[in-house]
Protein backbone atom coordinates (compact mmCIF):
# COMPACT_ATOMS: atom_id res chain seq x y z
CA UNK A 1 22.48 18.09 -2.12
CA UNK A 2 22.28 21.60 -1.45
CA UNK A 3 19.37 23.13 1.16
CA UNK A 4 17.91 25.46 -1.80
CA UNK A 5 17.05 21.90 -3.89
CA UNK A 6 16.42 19.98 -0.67
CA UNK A 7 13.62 23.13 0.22
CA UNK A 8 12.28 23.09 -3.51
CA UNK A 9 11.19 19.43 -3.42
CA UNK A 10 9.90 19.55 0.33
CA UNK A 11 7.51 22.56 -1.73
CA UNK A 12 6.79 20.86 -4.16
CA UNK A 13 5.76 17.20 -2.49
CA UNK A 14 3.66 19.66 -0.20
CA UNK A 15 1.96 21.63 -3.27
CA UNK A 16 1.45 18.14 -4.29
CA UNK A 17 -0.18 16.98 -1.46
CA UNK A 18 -2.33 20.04 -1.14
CA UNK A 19 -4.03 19.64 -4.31
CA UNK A 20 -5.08 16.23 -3.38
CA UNK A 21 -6.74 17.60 -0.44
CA UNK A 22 -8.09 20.87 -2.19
CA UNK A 23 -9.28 18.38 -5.07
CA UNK A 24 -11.06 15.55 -2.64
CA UNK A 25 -12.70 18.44 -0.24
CA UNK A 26 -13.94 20.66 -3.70
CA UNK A 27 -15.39 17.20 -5.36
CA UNK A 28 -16.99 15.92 -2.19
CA UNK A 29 -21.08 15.15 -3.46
CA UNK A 30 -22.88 16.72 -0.81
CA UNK A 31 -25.91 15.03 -2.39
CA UNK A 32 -24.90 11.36 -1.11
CA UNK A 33 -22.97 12.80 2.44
CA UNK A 34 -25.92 11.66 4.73
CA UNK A 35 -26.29 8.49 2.85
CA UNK A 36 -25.80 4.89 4.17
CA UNK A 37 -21.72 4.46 4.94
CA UNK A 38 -20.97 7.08 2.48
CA UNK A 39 -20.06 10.12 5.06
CA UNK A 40 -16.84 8.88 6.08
CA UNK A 41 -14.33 5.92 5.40
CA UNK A 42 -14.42 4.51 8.49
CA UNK A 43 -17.40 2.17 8.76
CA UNK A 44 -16.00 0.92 5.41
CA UNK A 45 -12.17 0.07 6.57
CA UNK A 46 -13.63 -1.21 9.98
CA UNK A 47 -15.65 -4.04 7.70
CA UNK A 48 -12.91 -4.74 5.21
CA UNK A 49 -10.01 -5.44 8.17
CA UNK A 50 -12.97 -7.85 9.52
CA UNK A 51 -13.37 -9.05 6.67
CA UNK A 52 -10.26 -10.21 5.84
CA UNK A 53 -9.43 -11.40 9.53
CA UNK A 54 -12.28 -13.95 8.77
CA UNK A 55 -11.11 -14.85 5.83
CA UNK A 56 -7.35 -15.43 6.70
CA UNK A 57 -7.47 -16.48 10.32
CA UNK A 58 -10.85 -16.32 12.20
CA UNK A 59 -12.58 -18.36 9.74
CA UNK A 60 -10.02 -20.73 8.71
CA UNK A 61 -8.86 -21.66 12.25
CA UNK A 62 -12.64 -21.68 13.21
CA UNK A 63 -13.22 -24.34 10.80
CA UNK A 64 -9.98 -26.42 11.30
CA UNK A 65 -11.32 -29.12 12.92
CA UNK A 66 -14.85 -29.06 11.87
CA UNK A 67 -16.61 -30.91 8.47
CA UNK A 68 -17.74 -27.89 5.71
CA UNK A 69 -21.03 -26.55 6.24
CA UNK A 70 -23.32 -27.22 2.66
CA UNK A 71 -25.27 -23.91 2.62
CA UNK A 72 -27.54 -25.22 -0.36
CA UNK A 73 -30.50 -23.41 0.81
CA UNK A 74 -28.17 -20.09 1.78
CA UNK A 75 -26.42 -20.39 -0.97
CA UNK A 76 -29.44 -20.48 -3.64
CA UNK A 77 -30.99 -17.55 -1.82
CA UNK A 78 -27.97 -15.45 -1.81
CA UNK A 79 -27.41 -16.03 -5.16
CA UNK A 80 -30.88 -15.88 -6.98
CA UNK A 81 -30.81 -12.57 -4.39
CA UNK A 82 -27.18 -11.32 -6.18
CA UNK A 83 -28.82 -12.23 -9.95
CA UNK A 84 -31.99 -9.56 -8.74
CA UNK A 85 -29.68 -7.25 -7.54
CA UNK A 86 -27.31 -7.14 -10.33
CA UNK A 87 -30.43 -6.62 -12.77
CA UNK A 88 -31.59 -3.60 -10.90
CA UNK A 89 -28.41 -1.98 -10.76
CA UNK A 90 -28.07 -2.86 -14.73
CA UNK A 91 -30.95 -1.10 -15.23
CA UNK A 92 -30.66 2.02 -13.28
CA UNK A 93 -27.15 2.72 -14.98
CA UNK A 94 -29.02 2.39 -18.19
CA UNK A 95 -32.23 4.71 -17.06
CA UNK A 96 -29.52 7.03 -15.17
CA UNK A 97 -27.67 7.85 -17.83
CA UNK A 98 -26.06 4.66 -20.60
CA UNK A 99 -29.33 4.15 -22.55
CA UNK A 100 -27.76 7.38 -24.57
CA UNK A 101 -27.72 10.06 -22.94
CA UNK A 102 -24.27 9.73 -21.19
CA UNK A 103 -21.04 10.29 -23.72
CA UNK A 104 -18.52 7.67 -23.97
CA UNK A 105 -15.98 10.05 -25.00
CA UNK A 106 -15.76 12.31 -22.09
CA UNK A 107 -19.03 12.64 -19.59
CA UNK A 108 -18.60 14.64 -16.52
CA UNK A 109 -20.39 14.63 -13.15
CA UNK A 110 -23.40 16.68 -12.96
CA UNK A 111 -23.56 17.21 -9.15
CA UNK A 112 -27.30 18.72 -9.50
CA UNK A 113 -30.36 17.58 -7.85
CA UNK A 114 -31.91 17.05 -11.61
CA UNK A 115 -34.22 13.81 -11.75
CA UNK A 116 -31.28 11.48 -14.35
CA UNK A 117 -28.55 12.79 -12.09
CA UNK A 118 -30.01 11.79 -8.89
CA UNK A 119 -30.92 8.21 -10.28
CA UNK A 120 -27.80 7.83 -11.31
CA UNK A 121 -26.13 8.75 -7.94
CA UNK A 122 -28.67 6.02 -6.03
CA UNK A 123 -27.35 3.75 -9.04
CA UNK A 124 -23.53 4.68 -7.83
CA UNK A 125 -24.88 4.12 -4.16
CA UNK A 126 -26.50 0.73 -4.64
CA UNK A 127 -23.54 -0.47 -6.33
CA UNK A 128 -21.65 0.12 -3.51
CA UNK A 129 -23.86 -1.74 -1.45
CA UNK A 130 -23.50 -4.52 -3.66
CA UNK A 131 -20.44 -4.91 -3.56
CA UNK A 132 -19.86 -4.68 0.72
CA UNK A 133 -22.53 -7.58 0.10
CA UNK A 134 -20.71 -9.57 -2.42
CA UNK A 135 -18.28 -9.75 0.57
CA UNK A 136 -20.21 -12.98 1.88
CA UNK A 137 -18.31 -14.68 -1.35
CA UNK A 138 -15.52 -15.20 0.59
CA UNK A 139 -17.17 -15.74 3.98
CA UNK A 140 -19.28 -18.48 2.16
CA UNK A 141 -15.69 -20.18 1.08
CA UNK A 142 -14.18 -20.10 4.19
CA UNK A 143 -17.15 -21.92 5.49
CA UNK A 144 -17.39 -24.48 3.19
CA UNK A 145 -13.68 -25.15 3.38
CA UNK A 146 -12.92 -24.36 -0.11
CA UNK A 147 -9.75 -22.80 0.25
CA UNK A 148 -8.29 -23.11 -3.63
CA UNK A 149 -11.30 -20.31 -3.78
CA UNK A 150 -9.72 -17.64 -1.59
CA UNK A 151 -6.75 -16.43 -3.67
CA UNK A 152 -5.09 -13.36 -3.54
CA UNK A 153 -6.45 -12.30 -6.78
CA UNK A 154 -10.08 -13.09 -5.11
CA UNK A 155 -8.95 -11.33 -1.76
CA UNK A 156 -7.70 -8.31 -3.91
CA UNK A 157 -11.09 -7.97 -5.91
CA UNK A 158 -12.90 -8.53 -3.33
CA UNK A 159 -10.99 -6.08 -0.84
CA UNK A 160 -11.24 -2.94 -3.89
CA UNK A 161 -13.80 -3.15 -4.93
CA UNK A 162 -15.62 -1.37 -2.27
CA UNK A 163 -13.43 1.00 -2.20
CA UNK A 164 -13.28 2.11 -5.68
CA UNK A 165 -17.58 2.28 -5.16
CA UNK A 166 -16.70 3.90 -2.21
CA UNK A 167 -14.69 6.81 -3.72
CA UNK A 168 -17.24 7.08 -6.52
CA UNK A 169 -20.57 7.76 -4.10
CA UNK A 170 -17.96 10.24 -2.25
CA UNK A 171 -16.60 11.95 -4.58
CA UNK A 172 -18.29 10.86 -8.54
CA UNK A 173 -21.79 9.92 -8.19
CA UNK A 174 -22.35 9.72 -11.76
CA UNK A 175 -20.35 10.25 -15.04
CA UNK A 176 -17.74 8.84 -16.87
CA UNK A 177 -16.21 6.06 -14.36
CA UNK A 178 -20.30 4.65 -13.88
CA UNK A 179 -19.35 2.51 -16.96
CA UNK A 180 -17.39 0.30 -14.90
CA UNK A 181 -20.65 -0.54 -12.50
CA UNK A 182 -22.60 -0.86 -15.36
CA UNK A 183 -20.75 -3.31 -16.64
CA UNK A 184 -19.45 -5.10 -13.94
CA UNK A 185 -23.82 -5.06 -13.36
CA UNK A 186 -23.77 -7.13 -16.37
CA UNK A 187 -21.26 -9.61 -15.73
CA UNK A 188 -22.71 -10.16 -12.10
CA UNK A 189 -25.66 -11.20 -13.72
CA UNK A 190 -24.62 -14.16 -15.48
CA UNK A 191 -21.80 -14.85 -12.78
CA UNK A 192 -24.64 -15.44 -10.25
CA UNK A 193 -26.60 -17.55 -12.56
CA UNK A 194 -23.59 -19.48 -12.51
CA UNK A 195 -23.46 -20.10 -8.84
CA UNK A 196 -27.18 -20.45 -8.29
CA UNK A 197 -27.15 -23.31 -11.07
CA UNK A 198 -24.11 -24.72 -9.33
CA UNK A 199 -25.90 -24.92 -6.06
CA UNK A 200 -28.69 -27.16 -7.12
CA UNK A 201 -26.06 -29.75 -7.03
CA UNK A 202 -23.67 -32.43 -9.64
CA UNK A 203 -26.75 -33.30 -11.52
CA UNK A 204 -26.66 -29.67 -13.16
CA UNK A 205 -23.33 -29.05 -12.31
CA UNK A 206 -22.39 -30.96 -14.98
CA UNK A 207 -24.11 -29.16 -17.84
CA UNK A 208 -21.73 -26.08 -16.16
CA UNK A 209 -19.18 -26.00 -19.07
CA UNK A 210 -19.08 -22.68 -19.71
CA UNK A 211 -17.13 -21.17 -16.59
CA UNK A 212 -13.63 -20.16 -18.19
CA UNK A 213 -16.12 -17.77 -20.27
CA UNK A 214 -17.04 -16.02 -17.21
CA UNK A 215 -13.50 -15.53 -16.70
CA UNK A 216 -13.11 -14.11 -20.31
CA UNK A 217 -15.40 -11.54 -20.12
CA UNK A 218 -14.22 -10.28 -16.91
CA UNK A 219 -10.91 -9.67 -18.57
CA UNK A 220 -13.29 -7.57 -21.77
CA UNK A 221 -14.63 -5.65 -19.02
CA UNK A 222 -11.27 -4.72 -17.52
CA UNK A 223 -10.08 -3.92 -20.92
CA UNK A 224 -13.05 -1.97 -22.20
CA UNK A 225 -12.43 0.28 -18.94
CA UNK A 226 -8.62 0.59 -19.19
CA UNK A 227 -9.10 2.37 -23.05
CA UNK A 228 -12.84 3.90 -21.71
CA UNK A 229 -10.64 5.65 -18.82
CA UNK A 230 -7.33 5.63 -20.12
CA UNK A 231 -8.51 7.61 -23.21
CA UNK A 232 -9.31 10.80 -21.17
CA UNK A 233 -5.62 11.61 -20.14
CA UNK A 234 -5.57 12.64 -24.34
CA UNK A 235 -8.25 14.91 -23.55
CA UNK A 236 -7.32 18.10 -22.22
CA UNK A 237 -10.48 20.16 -22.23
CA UNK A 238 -12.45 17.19 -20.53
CA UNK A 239 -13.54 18.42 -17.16
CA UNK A 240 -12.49 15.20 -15.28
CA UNK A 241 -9.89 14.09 -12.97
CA UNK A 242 -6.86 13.55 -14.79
CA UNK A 243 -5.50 11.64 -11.53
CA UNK A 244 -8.84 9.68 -11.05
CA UNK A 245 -8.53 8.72 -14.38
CA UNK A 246 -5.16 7.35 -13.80
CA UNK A 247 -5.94 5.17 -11.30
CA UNK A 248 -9.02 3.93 -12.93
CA UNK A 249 -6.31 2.78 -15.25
CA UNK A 250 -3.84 1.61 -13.35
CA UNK A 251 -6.59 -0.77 -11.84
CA UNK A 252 -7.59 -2.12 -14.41
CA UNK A 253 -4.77 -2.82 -15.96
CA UNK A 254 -3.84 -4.71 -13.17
CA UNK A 255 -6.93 -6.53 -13.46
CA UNK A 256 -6.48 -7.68 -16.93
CA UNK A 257 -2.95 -9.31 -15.82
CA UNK A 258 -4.64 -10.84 -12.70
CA UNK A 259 -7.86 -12.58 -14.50
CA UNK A 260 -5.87 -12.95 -17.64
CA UNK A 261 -3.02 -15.28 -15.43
CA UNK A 262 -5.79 -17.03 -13.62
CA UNK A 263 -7.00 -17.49 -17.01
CA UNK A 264 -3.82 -19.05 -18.37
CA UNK A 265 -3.10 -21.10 -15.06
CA UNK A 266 -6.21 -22.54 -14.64
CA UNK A 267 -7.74 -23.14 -18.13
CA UNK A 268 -5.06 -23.34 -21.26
CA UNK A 269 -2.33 -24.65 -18.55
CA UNK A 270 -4.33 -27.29 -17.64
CA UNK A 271 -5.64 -28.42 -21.06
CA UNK A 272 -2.31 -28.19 -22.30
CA UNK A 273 -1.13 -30.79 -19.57
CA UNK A 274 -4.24 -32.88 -20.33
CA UNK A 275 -2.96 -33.30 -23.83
CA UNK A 276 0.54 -33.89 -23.29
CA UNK A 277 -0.78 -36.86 -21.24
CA UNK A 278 -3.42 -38.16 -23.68
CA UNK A 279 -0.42 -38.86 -26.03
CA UNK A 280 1.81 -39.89 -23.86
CA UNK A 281 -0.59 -42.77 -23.22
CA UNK A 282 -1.09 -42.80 -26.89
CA UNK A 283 2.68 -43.24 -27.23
CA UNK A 284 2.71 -46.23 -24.95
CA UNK A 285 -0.24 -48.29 -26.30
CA UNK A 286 1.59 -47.99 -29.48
C-alpha cells in the first residue's frame, strides 16, 4: 500500500472524526448544561459501572447465602411511584409538543427559550431521570434472588437506555427522536401496573394473563421508531442528524430482534412444547 493512499485514509478517518466533534460541540443545548447530571457524562458512567457491578457480582455474591428479601411494601411504592411518573412524562410530551403541533415527518430541535420548547426539554430531562431510576429494576431482582430476570437483553435495556436520554438532554432536547420517550411513557404505564398488581401477591397474580402483551407492544414501539427514525435518512432537506438518525435505527432494530426472541423463547416456544406434550399424553391414554 503506497504512503500517498496510506496518508489519504489517515485524512480522511481524521476529517471523520472532526465532524463528530464539530457536530456534538455545535449541537450542545446550552439550555439544559446546568441541569441535574446533564453537564457532563461522567456522573452518568460512574452509576451505570455501579450499577452493573451490583447486578453481576456485588449483589449476587451478597445474597449467596442469604433467603430473598420480599419487598412487598417497596415494591408497591416503587411501582405505583413508576405508574405516576410515567403519566407525567406522557403528558408533558403531549403538552410539549405530540398533541399536534410536532411533525411526524421531519421535526427539528428548536433550541429557543420559547414556553412549548422549554416544556418539552424538562419533558426530555425527566425522562432521563426516569430512566437512571428504573435502574432499581434490576437492583430489586438481584435482591429478591430472581436471577432468570437479569438477562442480557434486561442488562442491555437497562444499561442504554440512559444513555440514549442522556445524549438527547445533551445534545436534542426536543424534536423528532422525543417520540421514542413518549412512547416508551406509554408503555411504562401499563408495564408498572403490571408489577404493582403483581406485588399484591398469587391471589391477583393469577388474573395476570396478559404479560406476553406487554412484551408485544414493546416490540410496536421499537418498530414504530425504527420507520419514525429510519425514514429521515430519505429526507435530504430535513435539518436533522443524519448520523443520529442512524443510530436511533440501528437501536432499535436491535431491539425488535431482542424482545421479538424473548418473545419467541419464552411465549410461542413454550406453548408449542406444552402441546407437543398434551398429545403425547393423549397418544398414550389411547
Amino acid at each position: 500500500m503506497s504512503a500517498s493512499i496510506v496518508s489519504l485514509r489517515m485524512n480522511t478517518s481524521t476529517a471523520m472524526v472532526d465532524r463528530m466533534v464539530n457536530f456534538f460541540v455545535e449541537h450542545e443545548d446550552l439550555r439544559t448544561k446546568s441541569w441535574f447530571l446533564s453537564n457532563s457524562p461522567g456522573p452518568l458512567f460512574m452509576i451505570l459501572v455501579a450499577y452493573l457491578y451490583f447486578c453481576l457480582s456485588a449483589g449476587p455474591r451478597y445474597m449467596r447465602d442469604r433467603k430473598p428479601y420480599e419487598l412487598k411494601t417497596t415494591l408497591l411504592v416503587y411501582n405505583a411511584l413508576q405508574v405516576v411518573f410515567s403519566w407525567i412524562l406522557l403528558y408533558e410530551g403531549y403538552k410539549g409538543g405530540w398533541d399536534g403541533y410536532y411533525n411526524f415527518k421531519c421535526q427539528p430541535v428548536s433550541y429557543t427559550t420559547d414556553p412549548r420548547a422549554m416544556r418539552m426539554a424538562r419533558a426530555v430531562w425527566l425522562y432521563y431521570i426516569a430512566k437512571l431510576t428504573e435502574l432499581l429494576d434490576t437492583v430489586f431482582f438481584v435482591l429478591r434472588k430472581k436471577e432468570r430476570q437479569v438477562s442480557f437483553l434486561h442488562l442491555y435495556h437497562h444499561t442504554m437506555m440512559p444513555i440514549c436520554a442522556f445524549i438527547g438532554v445533551k445534545y436534542f432536547a426536543g424534536g423528532h427522536v422525543t417520540l421514542l420517550g413518549f412512547i416508551n411513557s406509554f408503555i411504562h404505564i401499563i408495564m408498572y401496573t403490571y408489577y404493582l398488581l403483581a406485588a399484591l401477591g398469587p391471589q391477583v397474580q393469577k388474573y395476570l394473563w396478559w404479560k406476553k402483551y406487554l412484551t408485544i407492544m414493546q416490540i410496536i414501539q421499537f418498530l414504530i421508531i425504527f420507520v419514525h427514525t429510519g425514514q429521515l435518512q430519505f429526507q435530504p432537506n430535513c435539518n436533522i442528524s443524519k448520523f443520529i438518525a442512524g443510530l436511533l435505527t440501528f437501536n432499535a432494530a436491535l431491539f425488535t430482534y431482542m424482545f421479538s426472541s424473548f418473545y419467541v423463547r419464552n411465549y410461542m416456544k413454550n406453548k408449542f412444547q406444552r402441546n407437543t406434550s398434551d398429545q403425547a399424553i393423549t397418544t398414550k391414554t389411547k
